[in-house]
PDB file of N, CA and C in Angstrom:
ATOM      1  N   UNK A   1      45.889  32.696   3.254  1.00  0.00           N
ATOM      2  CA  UNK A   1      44.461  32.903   3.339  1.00  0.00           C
ATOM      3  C   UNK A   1      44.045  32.802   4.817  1.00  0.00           C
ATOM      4  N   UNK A   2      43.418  33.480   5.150  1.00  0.00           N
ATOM      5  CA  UNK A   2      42.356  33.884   6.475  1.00  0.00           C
ATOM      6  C   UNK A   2      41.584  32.466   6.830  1.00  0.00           C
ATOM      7  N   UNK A   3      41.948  32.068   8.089  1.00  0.00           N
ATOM      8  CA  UNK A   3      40.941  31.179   8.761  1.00  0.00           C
ATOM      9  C   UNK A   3      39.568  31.282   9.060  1.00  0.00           C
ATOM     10  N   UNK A   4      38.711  30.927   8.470  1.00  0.00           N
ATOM     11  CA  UNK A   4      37.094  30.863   8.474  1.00  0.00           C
ATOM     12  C   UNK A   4      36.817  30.612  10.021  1.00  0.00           C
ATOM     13  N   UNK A   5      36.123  32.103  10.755  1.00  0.00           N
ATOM     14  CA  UNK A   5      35.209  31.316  11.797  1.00  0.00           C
ATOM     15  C   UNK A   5      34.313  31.442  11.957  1.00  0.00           C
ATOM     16  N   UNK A   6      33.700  30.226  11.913  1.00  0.00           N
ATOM     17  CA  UNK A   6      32.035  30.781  12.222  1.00  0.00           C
ATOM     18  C   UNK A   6      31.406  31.287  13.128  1.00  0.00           C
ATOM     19  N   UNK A   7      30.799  32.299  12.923  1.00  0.00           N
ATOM     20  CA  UNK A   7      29.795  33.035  13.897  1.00  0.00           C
ATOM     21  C   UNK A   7      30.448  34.239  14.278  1.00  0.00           C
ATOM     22  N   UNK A   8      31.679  35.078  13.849  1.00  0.00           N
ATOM     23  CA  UNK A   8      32.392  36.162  14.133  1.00  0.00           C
ATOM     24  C   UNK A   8      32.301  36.975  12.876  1.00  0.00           C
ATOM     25  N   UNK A   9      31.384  36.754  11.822  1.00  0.00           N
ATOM     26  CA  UNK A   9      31.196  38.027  11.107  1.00  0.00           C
ATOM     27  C   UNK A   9      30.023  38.959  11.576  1.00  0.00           C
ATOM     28  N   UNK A  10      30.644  40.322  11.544  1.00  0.00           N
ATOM     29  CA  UNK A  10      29.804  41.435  12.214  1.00  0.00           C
ATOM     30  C   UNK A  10      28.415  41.437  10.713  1.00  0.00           C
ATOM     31  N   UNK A  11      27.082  41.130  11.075  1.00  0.00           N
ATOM     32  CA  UNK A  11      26.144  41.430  10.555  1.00  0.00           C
ATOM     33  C   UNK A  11      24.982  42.348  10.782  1.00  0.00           C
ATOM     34  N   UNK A  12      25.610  43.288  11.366  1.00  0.00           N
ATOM     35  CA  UNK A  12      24.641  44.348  11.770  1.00  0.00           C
ATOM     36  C   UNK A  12      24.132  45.203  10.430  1.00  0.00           C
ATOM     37  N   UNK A  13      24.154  45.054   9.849  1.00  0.00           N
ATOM     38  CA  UNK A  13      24.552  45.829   8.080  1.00  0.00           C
ATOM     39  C   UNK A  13      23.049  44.943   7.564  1.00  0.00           C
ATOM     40  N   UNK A  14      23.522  43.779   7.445  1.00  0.00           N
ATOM     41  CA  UNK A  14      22.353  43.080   6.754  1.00  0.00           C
ATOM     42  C   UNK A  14      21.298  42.635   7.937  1.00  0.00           C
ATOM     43  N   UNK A  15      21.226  43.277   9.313  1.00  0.00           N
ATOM     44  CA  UNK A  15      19.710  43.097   9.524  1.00  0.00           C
ATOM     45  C   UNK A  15      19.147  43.848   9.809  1.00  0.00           C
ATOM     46  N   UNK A  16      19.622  45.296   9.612  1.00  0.00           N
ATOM     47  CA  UNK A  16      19.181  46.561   9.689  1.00  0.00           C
ATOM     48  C   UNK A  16      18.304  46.495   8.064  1.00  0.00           C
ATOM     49  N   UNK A  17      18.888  46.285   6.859  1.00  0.00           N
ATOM     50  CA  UNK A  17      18.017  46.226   5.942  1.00  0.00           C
ATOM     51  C   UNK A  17      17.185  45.180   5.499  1.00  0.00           C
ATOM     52  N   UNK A  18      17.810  43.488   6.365  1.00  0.00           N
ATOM     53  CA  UNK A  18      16.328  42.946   6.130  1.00  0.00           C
ATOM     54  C   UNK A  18      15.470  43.240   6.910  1.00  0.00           C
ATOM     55  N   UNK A  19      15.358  44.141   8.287  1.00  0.00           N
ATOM     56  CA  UNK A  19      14.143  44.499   9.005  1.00  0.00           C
ATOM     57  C   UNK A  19      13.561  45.897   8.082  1.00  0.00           C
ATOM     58  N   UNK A  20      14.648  46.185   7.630  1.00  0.00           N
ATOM     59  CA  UNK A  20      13.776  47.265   6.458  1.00  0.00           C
ATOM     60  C   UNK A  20      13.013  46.616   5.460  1.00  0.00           C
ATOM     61  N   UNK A  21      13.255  45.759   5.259  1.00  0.00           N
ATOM     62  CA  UNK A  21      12.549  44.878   3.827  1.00  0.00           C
ATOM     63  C   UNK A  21      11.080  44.553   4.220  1.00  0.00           C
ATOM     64  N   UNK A  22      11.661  44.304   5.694  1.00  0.00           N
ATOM     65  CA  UNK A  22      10.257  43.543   5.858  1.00  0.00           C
ATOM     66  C   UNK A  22       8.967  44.791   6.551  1.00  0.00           C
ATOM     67  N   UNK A  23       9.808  45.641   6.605  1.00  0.00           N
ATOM     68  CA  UNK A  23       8.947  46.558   7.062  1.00  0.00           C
ATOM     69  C   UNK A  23       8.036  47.560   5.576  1.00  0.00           C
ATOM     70  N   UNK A  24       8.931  47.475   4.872  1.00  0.00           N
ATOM     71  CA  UNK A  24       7.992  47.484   3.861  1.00  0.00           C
ATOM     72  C   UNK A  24       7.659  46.765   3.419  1.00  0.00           C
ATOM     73  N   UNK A  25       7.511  45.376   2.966  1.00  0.00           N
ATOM     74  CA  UNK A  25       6.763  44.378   2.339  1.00  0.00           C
ATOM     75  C   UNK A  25       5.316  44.652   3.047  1.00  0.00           C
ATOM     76  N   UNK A  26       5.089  44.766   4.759  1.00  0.00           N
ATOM     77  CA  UNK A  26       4.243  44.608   5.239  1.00  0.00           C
ATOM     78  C   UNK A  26       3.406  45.831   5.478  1.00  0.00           C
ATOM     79  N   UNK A  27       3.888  47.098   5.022  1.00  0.00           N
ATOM     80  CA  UNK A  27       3.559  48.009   4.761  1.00  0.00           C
ATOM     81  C   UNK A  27       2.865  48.274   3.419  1.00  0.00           C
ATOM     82  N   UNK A  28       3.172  47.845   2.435  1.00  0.00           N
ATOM     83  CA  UNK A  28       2.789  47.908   0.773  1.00  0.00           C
ATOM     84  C   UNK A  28       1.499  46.919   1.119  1.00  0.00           C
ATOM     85  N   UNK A  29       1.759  45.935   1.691  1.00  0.00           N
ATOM     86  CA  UNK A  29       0.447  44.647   1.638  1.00  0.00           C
ATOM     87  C   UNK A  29      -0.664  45.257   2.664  1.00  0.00           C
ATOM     88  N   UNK A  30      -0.492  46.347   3.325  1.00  0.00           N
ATOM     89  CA  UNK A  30      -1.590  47.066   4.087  1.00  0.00           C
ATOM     90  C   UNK A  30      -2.415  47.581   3.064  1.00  0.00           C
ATOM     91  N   UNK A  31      -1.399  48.751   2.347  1.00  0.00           N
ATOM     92  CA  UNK A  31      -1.509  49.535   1.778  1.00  0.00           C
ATOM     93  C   UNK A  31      -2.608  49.060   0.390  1.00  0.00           C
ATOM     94  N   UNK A  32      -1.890  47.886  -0.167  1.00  0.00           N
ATOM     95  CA  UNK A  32      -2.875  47.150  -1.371  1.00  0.00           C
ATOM     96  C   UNK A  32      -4.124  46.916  -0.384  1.00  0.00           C
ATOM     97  N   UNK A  33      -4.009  46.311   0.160  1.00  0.00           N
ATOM     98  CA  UNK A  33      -5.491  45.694   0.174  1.00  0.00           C
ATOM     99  C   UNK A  33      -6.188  46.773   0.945  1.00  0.00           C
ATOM    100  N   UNK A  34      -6.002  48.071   1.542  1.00  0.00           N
ATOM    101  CA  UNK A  34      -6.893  49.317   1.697  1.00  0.00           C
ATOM    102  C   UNK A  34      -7.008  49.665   0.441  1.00  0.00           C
ATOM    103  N   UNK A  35      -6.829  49.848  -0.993  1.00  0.00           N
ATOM    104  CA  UNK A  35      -7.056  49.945  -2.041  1.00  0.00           C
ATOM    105  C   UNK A  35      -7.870  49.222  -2.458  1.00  0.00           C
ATOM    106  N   UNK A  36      -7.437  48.129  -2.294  1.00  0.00           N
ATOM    107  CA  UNK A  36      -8.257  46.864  -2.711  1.00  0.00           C
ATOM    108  C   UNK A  36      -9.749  47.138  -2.209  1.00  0.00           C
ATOM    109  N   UNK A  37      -9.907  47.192  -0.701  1.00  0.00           N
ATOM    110  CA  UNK A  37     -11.179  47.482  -0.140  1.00  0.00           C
ATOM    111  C   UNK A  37     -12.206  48.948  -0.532  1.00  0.00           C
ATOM    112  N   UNK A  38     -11.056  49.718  -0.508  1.00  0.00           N
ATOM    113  CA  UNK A  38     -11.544  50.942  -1.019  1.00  0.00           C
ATOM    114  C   UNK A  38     -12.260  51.124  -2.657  1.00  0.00           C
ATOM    115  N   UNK A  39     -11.953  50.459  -3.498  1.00  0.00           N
ATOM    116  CA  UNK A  39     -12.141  49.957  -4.981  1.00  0.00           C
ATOM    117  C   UNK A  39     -13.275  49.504  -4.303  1.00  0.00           C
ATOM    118  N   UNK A  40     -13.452  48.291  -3.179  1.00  0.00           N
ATOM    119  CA  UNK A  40     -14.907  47.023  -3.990  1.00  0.00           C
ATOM    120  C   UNK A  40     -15.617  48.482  -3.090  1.00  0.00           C
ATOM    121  N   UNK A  41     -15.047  49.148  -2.485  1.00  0.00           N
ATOM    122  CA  UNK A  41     -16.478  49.819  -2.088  1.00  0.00           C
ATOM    123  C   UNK A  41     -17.196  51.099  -2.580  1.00  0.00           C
ATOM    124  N   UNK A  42     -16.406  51.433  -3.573  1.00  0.00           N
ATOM    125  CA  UNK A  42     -16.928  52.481  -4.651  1.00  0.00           C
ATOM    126  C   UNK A  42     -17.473  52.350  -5.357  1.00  0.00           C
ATOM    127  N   UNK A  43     -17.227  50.664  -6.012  1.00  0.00           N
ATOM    128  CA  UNK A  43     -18.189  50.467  -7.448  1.00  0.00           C
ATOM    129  C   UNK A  43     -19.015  49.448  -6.842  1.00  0.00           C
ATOM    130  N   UNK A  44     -19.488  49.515  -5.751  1.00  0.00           N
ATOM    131  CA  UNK A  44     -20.553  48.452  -5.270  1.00  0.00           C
ATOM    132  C   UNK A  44     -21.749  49.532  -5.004  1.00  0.00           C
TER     133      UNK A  44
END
């Protein structure tokens, strides 16, 4: 079995898609609450 070292696994893989994650999370939560605003201001 392979000697564990820490800090020499290549993670370029997983922060290319958690900066994708987060780029949509924060994109969708724009997106709702311009809905959101857009709604209170139609039926007001």
């Amino acid at each position: 079995m392979a000697e564990h070292k820490h800090g020499e696994m290549n993670v370029d893989v997983q922060e290319k898609t958690f900066e994708g994650f987060v780029t949509f999370t924060i994109r969708s939560i724009i997106a709702i609450i311009g809905i959101l605003l857009f709604m209170a201001l139609v039926n007001s």
